[in-house]
C-alpha atoms as a PDB file:
ATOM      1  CA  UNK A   1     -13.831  10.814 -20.452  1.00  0.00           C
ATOM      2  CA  UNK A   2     -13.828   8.368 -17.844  1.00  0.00           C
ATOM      3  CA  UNK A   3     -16.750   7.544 -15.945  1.00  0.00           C
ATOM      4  CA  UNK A   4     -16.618   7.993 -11.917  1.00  0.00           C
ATOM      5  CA  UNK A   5     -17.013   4.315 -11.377  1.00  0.00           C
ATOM      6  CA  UNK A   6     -14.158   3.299 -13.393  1.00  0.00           C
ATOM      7  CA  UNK A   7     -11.675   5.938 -11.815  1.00  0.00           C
ATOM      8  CA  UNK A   8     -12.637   4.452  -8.659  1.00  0.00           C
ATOM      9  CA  UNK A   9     -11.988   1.082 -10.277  1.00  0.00           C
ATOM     10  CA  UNK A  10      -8.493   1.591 -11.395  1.00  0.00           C
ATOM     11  CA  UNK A  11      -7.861   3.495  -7.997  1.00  0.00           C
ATOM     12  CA  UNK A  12      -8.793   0.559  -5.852  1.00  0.00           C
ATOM     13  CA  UNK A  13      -6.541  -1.404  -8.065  1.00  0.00           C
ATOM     14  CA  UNK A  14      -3.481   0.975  -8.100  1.00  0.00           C
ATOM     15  CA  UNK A  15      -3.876   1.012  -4.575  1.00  0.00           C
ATOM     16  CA  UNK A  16      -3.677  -2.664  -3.664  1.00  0.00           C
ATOM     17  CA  UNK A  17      -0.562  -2.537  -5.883  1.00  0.00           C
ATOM     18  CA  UNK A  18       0.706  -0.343  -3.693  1.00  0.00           C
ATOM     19  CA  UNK A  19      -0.138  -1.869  -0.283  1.00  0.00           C
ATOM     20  CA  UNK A  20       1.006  -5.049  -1.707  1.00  0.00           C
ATOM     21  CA  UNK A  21       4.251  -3.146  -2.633  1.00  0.00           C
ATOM     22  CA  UNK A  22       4.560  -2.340   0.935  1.00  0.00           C
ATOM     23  CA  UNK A  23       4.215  -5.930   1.816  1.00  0.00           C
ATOM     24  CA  UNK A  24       0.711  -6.109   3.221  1.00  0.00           C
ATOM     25  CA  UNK A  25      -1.425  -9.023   2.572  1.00  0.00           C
ATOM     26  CA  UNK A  26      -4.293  -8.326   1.081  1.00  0.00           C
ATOM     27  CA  UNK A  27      -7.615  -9.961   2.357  1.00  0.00           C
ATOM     28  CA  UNK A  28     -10.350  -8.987   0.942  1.00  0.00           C
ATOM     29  CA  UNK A  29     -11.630  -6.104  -1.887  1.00  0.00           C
ATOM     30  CA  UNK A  30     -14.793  -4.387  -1.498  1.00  0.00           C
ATOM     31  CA  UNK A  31     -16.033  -6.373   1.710  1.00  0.00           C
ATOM     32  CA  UNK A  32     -19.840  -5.868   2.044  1.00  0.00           C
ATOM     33  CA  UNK A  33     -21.925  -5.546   5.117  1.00  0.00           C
ATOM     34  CA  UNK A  34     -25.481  -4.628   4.371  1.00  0.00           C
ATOM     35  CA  UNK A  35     -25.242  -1.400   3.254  1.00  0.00           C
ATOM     36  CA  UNK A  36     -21.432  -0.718   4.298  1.00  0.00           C
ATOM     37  CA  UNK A  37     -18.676  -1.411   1.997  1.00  0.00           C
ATOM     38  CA  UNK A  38     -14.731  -1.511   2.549  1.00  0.00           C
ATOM     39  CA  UNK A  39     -12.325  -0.779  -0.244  1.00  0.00           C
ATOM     40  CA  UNK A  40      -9.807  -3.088   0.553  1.00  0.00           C
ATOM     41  CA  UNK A  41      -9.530  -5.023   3.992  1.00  0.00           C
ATOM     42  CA  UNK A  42      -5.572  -6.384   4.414  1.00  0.00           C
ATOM     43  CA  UNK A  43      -3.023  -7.268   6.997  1.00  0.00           C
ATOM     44  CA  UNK A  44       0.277  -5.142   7.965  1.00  0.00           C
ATOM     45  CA  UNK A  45       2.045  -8.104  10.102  1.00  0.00           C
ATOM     46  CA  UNK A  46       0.069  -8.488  13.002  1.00  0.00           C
ATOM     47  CA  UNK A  47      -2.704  -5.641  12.196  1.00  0.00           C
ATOM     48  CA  UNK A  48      -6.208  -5.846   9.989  1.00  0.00           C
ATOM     49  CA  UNK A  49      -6.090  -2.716   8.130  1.00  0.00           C
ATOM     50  CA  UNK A  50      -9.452  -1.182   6.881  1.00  0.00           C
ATOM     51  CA  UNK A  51      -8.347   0.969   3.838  1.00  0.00           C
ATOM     52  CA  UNK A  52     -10.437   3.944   2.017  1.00  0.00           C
ATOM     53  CA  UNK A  53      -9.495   4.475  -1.379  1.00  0.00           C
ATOM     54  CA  UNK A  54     -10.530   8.062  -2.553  1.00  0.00           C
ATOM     55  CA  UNK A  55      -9.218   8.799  -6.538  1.00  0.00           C
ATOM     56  CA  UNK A  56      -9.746  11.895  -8.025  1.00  0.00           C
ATOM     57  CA  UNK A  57      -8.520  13.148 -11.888  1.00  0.00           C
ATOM     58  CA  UNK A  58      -7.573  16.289 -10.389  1.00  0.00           C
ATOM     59  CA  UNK A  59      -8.222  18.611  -6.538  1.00  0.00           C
ATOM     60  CA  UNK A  60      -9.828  21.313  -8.246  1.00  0.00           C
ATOM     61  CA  UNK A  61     -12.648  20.563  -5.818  1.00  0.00           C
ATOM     62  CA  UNK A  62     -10.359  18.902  -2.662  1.00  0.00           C
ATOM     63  CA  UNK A  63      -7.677  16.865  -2.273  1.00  0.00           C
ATOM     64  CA  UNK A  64      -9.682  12.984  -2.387  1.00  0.00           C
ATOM     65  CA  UNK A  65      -9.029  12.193   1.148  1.00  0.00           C
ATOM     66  CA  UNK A  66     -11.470  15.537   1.754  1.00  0.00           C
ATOM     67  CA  UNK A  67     -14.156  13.099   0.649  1.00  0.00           C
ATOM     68  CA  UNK A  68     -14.217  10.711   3.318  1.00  0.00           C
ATOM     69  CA  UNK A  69     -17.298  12.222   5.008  1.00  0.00           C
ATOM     70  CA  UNK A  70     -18.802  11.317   9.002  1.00  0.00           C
ATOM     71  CA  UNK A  71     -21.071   9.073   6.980  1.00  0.00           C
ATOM     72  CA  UNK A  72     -18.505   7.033   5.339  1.00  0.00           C
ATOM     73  CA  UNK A  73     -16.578   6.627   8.674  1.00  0.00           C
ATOM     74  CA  UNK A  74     -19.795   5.364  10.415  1.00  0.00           C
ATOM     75  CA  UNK A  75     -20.392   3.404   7.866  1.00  0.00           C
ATOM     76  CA  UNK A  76     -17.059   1.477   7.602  1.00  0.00           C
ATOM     77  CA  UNK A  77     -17.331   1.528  11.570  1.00  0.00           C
ATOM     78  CA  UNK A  78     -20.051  -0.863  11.370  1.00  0.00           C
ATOM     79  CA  UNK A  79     -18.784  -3.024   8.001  1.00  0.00           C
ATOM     80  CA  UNK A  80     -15.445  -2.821  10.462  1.00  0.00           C
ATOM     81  CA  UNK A  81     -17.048  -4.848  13.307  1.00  0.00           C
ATOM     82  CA  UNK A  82     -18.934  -7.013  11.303  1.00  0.00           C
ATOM     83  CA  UNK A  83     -15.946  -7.853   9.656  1.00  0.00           C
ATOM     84  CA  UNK A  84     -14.229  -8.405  13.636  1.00  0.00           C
ATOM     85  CA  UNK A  85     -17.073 -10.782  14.107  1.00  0.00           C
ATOM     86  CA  UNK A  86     -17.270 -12.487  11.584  1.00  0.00           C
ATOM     87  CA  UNK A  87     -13.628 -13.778  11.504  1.00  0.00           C
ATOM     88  CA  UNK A  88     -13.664 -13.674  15.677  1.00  0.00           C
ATOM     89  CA  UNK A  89     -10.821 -11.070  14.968  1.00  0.00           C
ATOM     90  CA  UNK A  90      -9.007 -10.548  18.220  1.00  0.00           C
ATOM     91  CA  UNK A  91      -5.804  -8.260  17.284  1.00  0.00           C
ATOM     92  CA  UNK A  92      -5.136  -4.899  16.716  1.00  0.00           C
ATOM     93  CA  UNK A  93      -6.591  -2.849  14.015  1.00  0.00           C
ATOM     94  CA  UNK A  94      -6.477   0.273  12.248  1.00  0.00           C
ATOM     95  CA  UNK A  95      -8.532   2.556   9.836  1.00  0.00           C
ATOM     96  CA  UNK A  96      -6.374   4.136   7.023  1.00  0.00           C
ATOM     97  CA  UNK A  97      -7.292   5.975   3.539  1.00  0.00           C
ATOM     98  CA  UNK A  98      -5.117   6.033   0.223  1.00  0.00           C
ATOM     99  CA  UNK A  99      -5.958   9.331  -1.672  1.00  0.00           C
ATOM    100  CA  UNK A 100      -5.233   8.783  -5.578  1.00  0.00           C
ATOM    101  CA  UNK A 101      -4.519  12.122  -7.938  1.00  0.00           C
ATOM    102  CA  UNK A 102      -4.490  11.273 -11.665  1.00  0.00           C
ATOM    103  CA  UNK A 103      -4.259   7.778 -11.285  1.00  0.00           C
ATOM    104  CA  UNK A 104      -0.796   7.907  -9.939  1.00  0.00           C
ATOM    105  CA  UNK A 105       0.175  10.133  -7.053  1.00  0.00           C
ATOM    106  CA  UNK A 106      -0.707   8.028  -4.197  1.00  0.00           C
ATOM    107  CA  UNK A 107      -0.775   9.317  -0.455  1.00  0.00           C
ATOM    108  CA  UNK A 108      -1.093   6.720   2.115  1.00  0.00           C
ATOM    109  CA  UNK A 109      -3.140   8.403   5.199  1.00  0.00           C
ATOM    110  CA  UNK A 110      -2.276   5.374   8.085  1.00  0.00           C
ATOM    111  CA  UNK A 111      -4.418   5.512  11.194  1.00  0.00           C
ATOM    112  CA  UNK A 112      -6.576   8.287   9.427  1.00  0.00           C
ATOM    113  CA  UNK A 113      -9.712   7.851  11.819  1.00  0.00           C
ATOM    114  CA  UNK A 114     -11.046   5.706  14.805  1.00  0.00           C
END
């Protein structure tokens, strides 16, 4: 059986593949900010993207995009304007989450939150 921590592994990885597929640049993986983290931080032409990736084996308990609670948001708010900071980021940007069912069905949830 595989542990949580490596599911989330190989769903972090599947979906960089995928945004990399869809010919987005990819930044950073699993930016930290104190107690914040971002999955994957990458650019979709002119936008910085701040992705969620939620992977589940199966949605007997929720689809995995369910599990993106108020406290994550906040949380990836703040990591978010670090981030902005940081790099003196001036452009446009956008929040989005990629929900992962047995390690291959992936649903790409653009502009998911503010």
């Amino acid at each position: 059986m595989q542990k949580t921590t490596e599911i989330g592994k190989k769903g972090e990885n599947l979906a960089k593949d995928f945004l990399i597929a869809k010919n987005y640049t990819i930044l950073f993986m699993n930016w930290r900010y104190k107690h914040s983290e971002i999955d994957i931080i990458a650019q979709d032409g002119k936008m910085i993207v701040f992705v969620e990736v939620k992977s589940r084996k199966n949605n007997q308990y929720g689809n995995p995009e369910e599990f993106v609670t108020k406290h994550k948001i906040k949380k990836m708010h703040e990591a978010a304007e670090a981030y902005i900071v940081q790099f003196d980021w001036q452009g446009e940007l956008r929040f989005d989450i990629i929900a992962i069912e047995n390690n291959k069905d992936i649903t790409h949830f653009e502009d998911a939150f503010y």
